[in-house]
N, C-alpha and C. Protein backbone atom coordinates (compact mmCIF):
# COMPACT_ATOMS: atom_id res chain seq x y z
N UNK A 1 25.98 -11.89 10.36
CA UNK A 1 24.56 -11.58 10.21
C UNK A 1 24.25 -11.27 8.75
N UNK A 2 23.04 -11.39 8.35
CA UNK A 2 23.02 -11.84 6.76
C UNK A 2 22.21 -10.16 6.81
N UNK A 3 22.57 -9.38 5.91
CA UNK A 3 21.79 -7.93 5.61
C UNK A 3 20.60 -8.30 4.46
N UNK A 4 19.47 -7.32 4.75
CA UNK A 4 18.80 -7.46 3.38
C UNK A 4 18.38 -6.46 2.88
N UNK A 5 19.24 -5.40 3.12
CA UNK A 5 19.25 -4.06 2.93
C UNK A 5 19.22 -3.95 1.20
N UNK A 6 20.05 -5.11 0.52
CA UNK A 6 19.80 -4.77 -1.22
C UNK A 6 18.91 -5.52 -1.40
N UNK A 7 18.46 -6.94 -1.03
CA UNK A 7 17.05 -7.10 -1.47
C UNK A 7 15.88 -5.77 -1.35
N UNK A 8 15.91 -5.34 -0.09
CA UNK A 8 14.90 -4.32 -0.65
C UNK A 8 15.17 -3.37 -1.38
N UNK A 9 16.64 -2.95 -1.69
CA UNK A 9 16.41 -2.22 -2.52
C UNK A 9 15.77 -2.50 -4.00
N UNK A 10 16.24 -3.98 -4.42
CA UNK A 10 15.55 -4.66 -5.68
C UNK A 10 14.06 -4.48 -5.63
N UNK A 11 13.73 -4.82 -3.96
CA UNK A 11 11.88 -5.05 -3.96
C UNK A 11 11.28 -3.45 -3.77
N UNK A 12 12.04 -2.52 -3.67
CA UNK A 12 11.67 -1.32 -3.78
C UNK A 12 11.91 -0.68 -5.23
N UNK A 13 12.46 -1.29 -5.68
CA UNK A 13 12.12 -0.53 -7.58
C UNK A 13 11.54 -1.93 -8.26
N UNK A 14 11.02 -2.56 -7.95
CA UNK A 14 9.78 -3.40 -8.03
C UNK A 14 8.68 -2.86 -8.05
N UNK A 15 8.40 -2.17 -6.49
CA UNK A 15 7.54 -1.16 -6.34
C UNK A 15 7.28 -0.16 -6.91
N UNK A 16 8.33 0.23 -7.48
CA UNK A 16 8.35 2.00 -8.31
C UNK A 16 7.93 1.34 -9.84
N UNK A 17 8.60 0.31 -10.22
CA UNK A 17 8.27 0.06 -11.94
C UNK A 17 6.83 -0.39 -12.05
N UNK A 18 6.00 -0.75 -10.55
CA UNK A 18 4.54 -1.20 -10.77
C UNK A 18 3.82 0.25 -10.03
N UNK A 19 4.28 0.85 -9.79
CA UNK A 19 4.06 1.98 -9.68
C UNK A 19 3.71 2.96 -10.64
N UNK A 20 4.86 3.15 -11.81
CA UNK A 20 4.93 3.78 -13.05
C UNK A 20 4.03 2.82 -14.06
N UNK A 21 3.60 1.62 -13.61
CA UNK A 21 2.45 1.27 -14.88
C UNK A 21 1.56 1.39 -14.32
N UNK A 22 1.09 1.45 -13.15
CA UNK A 22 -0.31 1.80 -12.66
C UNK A 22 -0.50 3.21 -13.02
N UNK A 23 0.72 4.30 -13.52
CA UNK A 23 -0.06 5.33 -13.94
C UNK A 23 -0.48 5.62 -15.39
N UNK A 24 0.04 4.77 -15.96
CA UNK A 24 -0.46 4.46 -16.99
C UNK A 24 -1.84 3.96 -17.32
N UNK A 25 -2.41 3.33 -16.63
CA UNK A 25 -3.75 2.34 -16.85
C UNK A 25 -5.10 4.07 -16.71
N UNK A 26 -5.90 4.00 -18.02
CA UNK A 26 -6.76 4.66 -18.19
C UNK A 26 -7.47 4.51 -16.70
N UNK A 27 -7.75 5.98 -16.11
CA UNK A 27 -9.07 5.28 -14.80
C UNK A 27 -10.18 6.33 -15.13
N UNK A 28 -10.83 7.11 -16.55
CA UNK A 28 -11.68 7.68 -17.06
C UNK A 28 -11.32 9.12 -16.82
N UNK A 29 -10.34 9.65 -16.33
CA UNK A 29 -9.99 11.18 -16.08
C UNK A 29 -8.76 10.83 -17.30
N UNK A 30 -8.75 12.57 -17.63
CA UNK A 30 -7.32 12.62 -18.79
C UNK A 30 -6.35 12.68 -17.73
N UNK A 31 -5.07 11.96 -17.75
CA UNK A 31 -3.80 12.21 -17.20
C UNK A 31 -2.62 12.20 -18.14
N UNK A 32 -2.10 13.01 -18.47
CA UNK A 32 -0.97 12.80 -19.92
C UNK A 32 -0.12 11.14 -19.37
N UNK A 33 0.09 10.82 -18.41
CA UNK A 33 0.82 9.29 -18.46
C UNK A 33 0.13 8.05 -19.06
N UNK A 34 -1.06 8.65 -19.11
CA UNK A 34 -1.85 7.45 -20.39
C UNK A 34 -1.21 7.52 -21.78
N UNK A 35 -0.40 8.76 -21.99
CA UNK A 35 0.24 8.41 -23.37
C UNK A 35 1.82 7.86 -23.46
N UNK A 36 2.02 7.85 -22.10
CA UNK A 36 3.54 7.47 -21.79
C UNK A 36 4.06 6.16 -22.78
N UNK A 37 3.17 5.52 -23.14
CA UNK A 37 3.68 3.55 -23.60
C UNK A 37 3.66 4.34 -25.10
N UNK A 38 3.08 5.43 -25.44
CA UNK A 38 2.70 5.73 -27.08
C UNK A 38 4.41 6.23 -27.50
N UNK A 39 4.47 5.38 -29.22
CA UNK A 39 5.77 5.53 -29.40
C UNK A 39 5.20 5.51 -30.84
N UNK A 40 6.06 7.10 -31.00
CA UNK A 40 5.68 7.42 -32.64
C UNK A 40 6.95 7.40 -34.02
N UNK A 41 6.49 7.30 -34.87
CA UNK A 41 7.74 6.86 -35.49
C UNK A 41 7.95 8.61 -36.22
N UNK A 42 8.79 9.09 -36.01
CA UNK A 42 9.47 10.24 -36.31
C UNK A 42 11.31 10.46 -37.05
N UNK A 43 11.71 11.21 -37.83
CA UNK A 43 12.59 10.83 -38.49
C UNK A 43 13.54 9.57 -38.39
N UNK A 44 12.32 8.76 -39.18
CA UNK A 44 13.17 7.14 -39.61
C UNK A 44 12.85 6.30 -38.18
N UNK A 45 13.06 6.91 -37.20
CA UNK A 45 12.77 6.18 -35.75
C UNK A 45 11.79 6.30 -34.73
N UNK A 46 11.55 5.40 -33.67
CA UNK A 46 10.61 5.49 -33.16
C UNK A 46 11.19 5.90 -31.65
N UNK A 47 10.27 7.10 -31.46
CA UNK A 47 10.74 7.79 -30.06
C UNK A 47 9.23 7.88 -29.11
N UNK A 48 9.49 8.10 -27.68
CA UNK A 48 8.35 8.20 -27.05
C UNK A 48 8.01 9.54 -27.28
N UNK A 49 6.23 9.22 -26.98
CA UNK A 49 5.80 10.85 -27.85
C UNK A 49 5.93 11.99 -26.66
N UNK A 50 6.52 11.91 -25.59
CA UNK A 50 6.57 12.93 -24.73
C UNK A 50 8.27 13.91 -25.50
N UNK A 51 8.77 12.79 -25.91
CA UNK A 51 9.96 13.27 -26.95
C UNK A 51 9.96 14.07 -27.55
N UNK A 52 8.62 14.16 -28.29
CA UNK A 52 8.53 14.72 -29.94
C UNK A 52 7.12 15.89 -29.42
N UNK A 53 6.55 15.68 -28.48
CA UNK A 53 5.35 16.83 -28.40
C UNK A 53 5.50 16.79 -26.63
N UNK A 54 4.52 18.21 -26.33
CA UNK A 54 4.10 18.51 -24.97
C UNK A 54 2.52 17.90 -24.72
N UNK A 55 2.41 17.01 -23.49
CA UNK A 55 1.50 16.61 -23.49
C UNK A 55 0.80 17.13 -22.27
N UNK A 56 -0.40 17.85 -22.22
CA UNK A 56 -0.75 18.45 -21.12
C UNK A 56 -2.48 17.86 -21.09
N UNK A 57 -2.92 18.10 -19.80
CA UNK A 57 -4.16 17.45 -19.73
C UNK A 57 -5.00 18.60 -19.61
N UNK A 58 -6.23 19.74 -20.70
CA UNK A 58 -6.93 20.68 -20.89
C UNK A 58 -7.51 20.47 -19.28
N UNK A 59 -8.83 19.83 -19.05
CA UNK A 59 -9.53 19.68 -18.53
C UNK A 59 -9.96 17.31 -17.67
N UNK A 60 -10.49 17.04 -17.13
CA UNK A 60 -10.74 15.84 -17.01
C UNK A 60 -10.80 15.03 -17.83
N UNK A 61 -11.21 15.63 -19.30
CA UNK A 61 -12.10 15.07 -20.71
C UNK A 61 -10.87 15.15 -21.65
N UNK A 62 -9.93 15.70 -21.24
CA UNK A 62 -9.25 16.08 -22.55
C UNK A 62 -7.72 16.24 -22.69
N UNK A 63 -6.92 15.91 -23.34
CA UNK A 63 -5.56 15.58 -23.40
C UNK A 63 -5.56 16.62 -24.49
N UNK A 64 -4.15 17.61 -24.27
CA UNK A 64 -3.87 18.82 -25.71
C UNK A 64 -2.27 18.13 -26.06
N UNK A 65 -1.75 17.79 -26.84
CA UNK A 65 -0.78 17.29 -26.95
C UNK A 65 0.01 18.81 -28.57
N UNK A 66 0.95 19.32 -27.74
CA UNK A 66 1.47 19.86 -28.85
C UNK A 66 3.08 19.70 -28.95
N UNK A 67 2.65 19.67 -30.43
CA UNK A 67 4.25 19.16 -31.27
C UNK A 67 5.24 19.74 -31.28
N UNK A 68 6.44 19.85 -31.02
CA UNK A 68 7.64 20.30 -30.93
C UNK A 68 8.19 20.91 -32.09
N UNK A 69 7.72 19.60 -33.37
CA UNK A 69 8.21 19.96 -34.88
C UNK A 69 6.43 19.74 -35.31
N UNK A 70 5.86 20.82 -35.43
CA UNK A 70 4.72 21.16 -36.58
C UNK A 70 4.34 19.71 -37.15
N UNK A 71 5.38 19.36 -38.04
CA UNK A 71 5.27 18.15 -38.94
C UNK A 71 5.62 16.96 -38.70
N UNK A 72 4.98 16.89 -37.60
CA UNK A 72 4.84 15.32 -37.26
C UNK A 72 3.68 15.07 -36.05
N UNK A 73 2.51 16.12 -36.55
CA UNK A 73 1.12 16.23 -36.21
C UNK A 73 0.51 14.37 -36.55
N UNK A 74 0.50 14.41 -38.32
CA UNK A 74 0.22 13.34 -38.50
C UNK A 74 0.41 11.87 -38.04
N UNK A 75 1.73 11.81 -37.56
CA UNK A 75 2.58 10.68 -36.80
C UNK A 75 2.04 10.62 -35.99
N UNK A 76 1.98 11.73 -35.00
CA UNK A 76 1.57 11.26 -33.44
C UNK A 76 0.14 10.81 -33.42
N UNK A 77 -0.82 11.34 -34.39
CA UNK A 77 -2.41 11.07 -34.40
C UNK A 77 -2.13 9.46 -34.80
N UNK A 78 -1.49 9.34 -35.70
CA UNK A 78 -1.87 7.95 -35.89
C UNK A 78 -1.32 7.00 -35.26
N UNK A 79 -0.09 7.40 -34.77
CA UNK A 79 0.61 6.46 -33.27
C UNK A 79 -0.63 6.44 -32.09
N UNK A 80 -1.11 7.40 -32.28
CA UNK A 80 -2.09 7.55 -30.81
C UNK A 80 -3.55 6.46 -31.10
N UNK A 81 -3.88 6.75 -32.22
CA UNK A 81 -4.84 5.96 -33.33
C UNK A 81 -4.65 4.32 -33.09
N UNK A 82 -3.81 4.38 -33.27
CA UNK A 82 -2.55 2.78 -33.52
C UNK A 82 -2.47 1.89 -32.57
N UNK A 83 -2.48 2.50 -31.63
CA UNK A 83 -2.88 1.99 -29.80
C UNK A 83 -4.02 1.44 -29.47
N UNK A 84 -4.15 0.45 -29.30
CA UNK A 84 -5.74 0.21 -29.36
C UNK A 84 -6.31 -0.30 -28.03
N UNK A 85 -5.59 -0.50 -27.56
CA UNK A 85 -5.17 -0.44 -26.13
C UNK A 85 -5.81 0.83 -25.44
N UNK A 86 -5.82 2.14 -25.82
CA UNK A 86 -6.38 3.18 -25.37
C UNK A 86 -7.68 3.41 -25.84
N UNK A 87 -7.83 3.09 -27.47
CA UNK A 87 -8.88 3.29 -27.64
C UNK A 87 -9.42 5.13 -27.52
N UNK A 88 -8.42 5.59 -28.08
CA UNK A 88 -8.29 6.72 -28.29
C UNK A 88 -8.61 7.56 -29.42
N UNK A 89 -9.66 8.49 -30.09
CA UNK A 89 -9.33 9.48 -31.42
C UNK A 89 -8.89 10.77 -30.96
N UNK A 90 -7.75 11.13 -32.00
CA UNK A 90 -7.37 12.13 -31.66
C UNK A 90 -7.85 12.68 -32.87
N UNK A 91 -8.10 14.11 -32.52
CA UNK A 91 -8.38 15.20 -33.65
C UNK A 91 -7.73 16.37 -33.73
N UNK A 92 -6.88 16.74 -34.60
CA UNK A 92 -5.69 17.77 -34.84
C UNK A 92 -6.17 18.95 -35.53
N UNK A 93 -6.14 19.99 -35.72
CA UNK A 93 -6.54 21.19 -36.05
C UNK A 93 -4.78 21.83 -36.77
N UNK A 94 -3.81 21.27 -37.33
CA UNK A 94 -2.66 21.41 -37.72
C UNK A 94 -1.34 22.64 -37.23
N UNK A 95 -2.11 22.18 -35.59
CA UNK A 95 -1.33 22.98 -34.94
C UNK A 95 -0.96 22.32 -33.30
N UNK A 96 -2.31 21.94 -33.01
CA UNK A 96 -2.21 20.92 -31.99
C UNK A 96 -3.17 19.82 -32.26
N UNK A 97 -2.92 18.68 -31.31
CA UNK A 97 -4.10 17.79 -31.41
C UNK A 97 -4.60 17.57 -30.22
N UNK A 98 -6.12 17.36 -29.99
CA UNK A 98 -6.74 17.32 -28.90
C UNK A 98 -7.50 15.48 -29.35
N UNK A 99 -7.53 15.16 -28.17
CA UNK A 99 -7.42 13.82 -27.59
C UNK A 99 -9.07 13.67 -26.25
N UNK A 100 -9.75 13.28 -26.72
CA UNK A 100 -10.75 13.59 -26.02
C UNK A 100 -11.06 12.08 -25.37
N UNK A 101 -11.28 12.33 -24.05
CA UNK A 101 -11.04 11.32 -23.50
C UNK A 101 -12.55 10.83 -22.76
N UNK A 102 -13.26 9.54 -23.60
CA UNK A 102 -15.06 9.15 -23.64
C UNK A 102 -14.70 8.46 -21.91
N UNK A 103 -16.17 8.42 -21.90
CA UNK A 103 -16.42 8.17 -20.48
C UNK A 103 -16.25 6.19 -20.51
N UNK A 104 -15.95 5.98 -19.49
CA UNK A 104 -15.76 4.68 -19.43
C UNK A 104 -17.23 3.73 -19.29
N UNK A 105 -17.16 2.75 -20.10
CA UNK A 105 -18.82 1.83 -19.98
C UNK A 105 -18.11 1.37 -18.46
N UNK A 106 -18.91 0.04 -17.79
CA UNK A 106 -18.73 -0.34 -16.87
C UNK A 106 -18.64 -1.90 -16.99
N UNK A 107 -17.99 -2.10 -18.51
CA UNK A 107 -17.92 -3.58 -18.78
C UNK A 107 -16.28 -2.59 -19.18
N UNK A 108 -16.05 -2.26 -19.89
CA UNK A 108 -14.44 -1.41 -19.95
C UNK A 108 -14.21 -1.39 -18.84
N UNK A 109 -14.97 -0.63 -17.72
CA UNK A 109 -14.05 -0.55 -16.28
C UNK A 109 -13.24 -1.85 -15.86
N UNK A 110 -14.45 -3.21 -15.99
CA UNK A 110 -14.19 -4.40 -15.50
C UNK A 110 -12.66 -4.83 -16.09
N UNK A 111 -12.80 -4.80 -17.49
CA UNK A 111 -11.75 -5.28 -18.24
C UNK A 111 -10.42 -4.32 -17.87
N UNK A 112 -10.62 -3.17 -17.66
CA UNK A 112 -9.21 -2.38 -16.92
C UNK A 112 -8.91 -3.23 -16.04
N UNK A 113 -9.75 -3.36 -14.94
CA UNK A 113 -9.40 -3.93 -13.69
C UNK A 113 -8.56 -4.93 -13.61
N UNK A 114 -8.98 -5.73 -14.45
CA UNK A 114 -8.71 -7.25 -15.16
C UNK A 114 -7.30 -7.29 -15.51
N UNK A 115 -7.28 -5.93 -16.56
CA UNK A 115 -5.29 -5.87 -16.66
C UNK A 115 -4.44 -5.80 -15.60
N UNK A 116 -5.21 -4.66 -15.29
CA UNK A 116 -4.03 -4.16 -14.17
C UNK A 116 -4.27 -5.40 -12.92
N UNK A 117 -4.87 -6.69 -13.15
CA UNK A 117 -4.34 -7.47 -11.90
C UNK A 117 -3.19 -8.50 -12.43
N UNK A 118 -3.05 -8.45 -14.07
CA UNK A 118 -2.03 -9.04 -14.61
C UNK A 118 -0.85 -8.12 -13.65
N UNK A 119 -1.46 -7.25 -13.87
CA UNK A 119 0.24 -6.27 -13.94
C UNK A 119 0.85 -6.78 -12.38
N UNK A 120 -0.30 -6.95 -11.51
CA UNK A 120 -0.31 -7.38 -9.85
C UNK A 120 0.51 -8.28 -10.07
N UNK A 121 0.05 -9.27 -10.91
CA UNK A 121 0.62 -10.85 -10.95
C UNK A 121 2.25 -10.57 -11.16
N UNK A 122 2.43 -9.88 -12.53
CA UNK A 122 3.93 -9.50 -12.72
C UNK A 122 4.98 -9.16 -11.48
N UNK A 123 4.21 -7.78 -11.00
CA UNK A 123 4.96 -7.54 -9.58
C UNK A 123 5.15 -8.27 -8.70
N UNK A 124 3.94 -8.92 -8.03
CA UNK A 124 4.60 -10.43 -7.06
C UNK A 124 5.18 -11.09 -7.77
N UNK A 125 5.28 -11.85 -8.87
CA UNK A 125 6.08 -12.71 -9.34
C UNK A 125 7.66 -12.17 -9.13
N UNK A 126 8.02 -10.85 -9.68
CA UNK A 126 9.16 -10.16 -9.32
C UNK A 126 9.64 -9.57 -7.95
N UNK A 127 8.96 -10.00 -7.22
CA UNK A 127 9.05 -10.06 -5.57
C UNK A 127 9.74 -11.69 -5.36
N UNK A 128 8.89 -12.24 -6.02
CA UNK A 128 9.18 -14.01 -5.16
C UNK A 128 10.94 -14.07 -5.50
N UNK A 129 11.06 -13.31 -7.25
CA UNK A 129 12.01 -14.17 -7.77
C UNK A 129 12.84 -12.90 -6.76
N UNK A 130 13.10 -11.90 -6.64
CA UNK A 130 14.11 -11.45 -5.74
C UNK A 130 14.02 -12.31 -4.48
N UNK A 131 13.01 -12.85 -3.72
CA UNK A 131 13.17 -13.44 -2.52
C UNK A 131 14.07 -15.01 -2.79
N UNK A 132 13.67 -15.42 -3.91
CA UNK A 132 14.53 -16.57 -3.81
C UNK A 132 15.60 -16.35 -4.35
N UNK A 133 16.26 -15.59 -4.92
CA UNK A 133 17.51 -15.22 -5.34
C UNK A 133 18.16 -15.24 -3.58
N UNK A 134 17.68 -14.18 -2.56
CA UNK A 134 17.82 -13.95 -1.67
C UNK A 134 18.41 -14.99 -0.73
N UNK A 135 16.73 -16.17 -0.81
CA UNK A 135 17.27 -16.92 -0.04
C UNK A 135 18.15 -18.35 -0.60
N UNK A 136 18.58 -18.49 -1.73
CA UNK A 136 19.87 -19.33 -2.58
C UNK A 136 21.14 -18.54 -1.69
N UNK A 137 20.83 -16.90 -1.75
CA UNK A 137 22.36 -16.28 -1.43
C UNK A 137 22.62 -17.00 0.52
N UNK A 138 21.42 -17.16 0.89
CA UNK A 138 21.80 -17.42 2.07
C UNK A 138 21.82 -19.37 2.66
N UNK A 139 21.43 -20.09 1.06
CA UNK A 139 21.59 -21.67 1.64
C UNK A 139 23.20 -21.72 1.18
N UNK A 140 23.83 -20.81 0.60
CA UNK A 140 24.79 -20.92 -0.33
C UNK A 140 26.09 -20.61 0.51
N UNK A 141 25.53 -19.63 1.60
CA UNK A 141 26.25 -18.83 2.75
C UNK A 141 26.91 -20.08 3.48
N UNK A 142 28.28 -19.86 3.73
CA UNK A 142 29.16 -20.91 4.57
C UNK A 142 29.74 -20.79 6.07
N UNK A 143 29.28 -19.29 6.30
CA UNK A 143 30.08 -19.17 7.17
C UNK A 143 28.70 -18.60 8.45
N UNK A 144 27.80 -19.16 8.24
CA UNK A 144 26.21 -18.88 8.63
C UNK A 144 25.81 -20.09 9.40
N UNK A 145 25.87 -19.78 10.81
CA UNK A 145 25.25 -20.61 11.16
C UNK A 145 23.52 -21.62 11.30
N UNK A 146 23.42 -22.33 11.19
CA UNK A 146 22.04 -23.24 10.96
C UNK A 146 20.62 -21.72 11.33
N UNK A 147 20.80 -21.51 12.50
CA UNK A 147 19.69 -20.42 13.18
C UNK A 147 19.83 -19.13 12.54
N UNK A 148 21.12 -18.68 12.16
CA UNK A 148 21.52 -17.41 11.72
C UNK A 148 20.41 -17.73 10.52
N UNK A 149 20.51 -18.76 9.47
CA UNK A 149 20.29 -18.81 8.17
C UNK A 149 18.82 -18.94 8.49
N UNK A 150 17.90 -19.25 9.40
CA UNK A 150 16.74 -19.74 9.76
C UNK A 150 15.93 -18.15 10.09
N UNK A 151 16.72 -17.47 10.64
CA UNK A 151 16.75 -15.93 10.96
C UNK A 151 16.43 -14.73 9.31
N UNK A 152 17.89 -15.39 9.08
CA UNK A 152 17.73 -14.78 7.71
C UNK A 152 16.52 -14.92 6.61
N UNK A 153 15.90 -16.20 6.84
CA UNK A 153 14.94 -17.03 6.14
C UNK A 153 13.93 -16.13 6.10
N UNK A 154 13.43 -16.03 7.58
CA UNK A 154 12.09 -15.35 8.28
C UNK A 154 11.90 -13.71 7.69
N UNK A 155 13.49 -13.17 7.97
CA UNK A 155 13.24 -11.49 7.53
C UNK A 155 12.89 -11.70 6.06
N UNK A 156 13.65 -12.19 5.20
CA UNK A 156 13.08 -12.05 4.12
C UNK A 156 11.64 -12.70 3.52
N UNK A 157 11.15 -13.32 4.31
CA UNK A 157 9.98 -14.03 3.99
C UNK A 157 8.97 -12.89 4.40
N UNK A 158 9.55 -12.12 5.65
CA UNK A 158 8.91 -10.79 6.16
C UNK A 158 8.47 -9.56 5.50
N UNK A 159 10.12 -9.80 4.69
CA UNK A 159 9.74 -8.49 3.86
C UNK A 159 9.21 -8.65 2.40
N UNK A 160 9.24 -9.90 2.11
CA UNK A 160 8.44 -10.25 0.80
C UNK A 160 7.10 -9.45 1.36
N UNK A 161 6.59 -10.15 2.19
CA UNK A 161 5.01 -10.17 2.85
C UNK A 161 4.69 -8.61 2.60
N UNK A 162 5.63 -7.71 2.85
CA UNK A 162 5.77 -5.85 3.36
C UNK A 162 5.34 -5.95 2.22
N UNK A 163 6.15 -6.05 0.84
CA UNK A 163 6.17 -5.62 -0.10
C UNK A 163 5.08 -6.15 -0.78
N UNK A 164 4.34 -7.33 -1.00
CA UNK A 164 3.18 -7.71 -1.65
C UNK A 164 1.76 -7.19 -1.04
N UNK A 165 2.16 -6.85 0.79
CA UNK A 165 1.25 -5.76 0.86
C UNK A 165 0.86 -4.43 0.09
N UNK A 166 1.98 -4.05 -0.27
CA UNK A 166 2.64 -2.88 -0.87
C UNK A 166 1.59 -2.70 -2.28
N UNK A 167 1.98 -4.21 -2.74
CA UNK A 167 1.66 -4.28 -4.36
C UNK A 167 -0.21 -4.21 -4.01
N UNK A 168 -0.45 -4.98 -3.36
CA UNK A 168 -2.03 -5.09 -3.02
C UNK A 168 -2.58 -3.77 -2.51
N UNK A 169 -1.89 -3.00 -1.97
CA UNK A 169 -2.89 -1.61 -1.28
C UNK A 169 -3.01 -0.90 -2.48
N UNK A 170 -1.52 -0.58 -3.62
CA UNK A 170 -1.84 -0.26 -4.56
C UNK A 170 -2.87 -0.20 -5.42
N UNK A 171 -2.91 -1.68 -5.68
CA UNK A 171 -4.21 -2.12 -6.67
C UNK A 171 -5.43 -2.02 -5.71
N UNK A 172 -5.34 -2.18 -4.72
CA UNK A 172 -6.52 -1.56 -4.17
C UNK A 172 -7.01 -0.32 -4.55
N UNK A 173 -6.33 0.55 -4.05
CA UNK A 173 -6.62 1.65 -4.63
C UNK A 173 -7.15 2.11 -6.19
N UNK A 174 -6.01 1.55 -6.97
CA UNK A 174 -6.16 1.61 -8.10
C UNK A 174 -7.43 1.29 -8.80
N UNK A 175 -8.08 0.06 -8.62
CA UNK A 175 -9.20 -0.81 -8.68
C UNK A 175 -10.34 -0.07 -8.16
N UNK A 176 -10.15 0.87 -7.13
CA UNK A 176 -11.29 1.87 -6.34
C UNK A 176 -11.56 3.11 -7.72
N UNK A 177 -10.61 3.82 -7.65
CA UNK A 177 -10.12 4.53 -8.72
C UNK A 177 -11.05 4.27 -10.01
N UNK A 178 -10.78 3.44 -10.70
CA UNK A 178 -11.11 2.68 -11.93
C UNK A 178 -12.43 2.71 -12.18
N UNK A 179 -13.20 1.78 -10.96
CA UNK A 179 -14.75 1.46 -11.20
C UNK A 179 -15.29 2.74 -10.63
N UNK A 180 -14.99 3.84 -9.89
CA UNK A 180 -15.66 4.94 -9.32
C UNK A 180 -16.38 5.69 -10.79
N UNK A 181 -17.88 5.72 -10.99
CA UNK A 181 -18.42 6.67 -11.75
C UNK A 181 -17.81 8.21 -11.85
């Protein structure tokens, strides 16, 4: 009998890595994982800025990000600056910097939306290619009979289906999220 107990495990941190970028995607509230992708360059190298500062969210409007080392205020403003992608100003008072987070137009909402269905696209695509990895392991199988392999075919075609549900309720949500005033 053919298991597909490690395909899902592949199609379940599929799920988690489109998981962890959907919390990334601005949806007009401050959440410090909007600064998660920000990477500041700090002695000689570039580290993620949760590395180098504490990033906490004041209020809905507002991200307080404070520095670990004092002197590298400037770095992180302009790593944060640098991103354009966020579309972010930060303003530092040389102790912390506050990150004020503008209300979203509703042509920005659209264009969020718009990414994050790339990101959709990515995740099914990384569904299919685990399913056909899957099903190569089972035309490849010798000791499988014709129906066994026809069996095997179906579950995994099954659990692709689970899992692109998976990816779609997400972005559902997400997409709800996003355009909500």
């Amino acid at each position: 009998m053919f298991d597909v107990a490690e395909d899902r495990k592949k199609m379940e941190a599929v799920i988690e890595r489109f998981k962890g970028e959907m919390k990334k995607v601005r949806t007009g509230r401050a959440h410090p994982d909007m600064l998660s992708g920000v990477k500041v360059e700090v002695y000689g190298q570039f580290m993620p800025l949760n590395q180098v500062a504490n990033i906490t969210a004041a209020d809905a409007t507002l991200l307080v990000i404070t520095p670990f080392d004092p002197t590298n205020i400037q770095a992180i403003a302009a790593a944060i600056r640098t991103d354009q992608s966020l579309g972010l100003n930060p303003a530092d008072d040389g102790r912390i910097i506050r990150v004020p987070i503008p209300a979203l137009t509703e042509e920005r909402r659209k264009e969020i939306v718009k990414n994050v269905s790339a990101k959709v696209e990515e995740a099914k695509v990384a569904l299919r290619n685990v399913r056909e990895d899957a099903r190569k392991a089972v035309k490849i199988a010798t000791e499988m009979g014709e129906d066994v392999k026809k069996r095997a075919e179906k579950e995994i075609d099954d659990l692709t289906k689970e899992f692109n549900d998976k990816v779609e309720a997400e972005f559902k949500g997400k997409s709800e999220e996003i355009m909500k005033l």
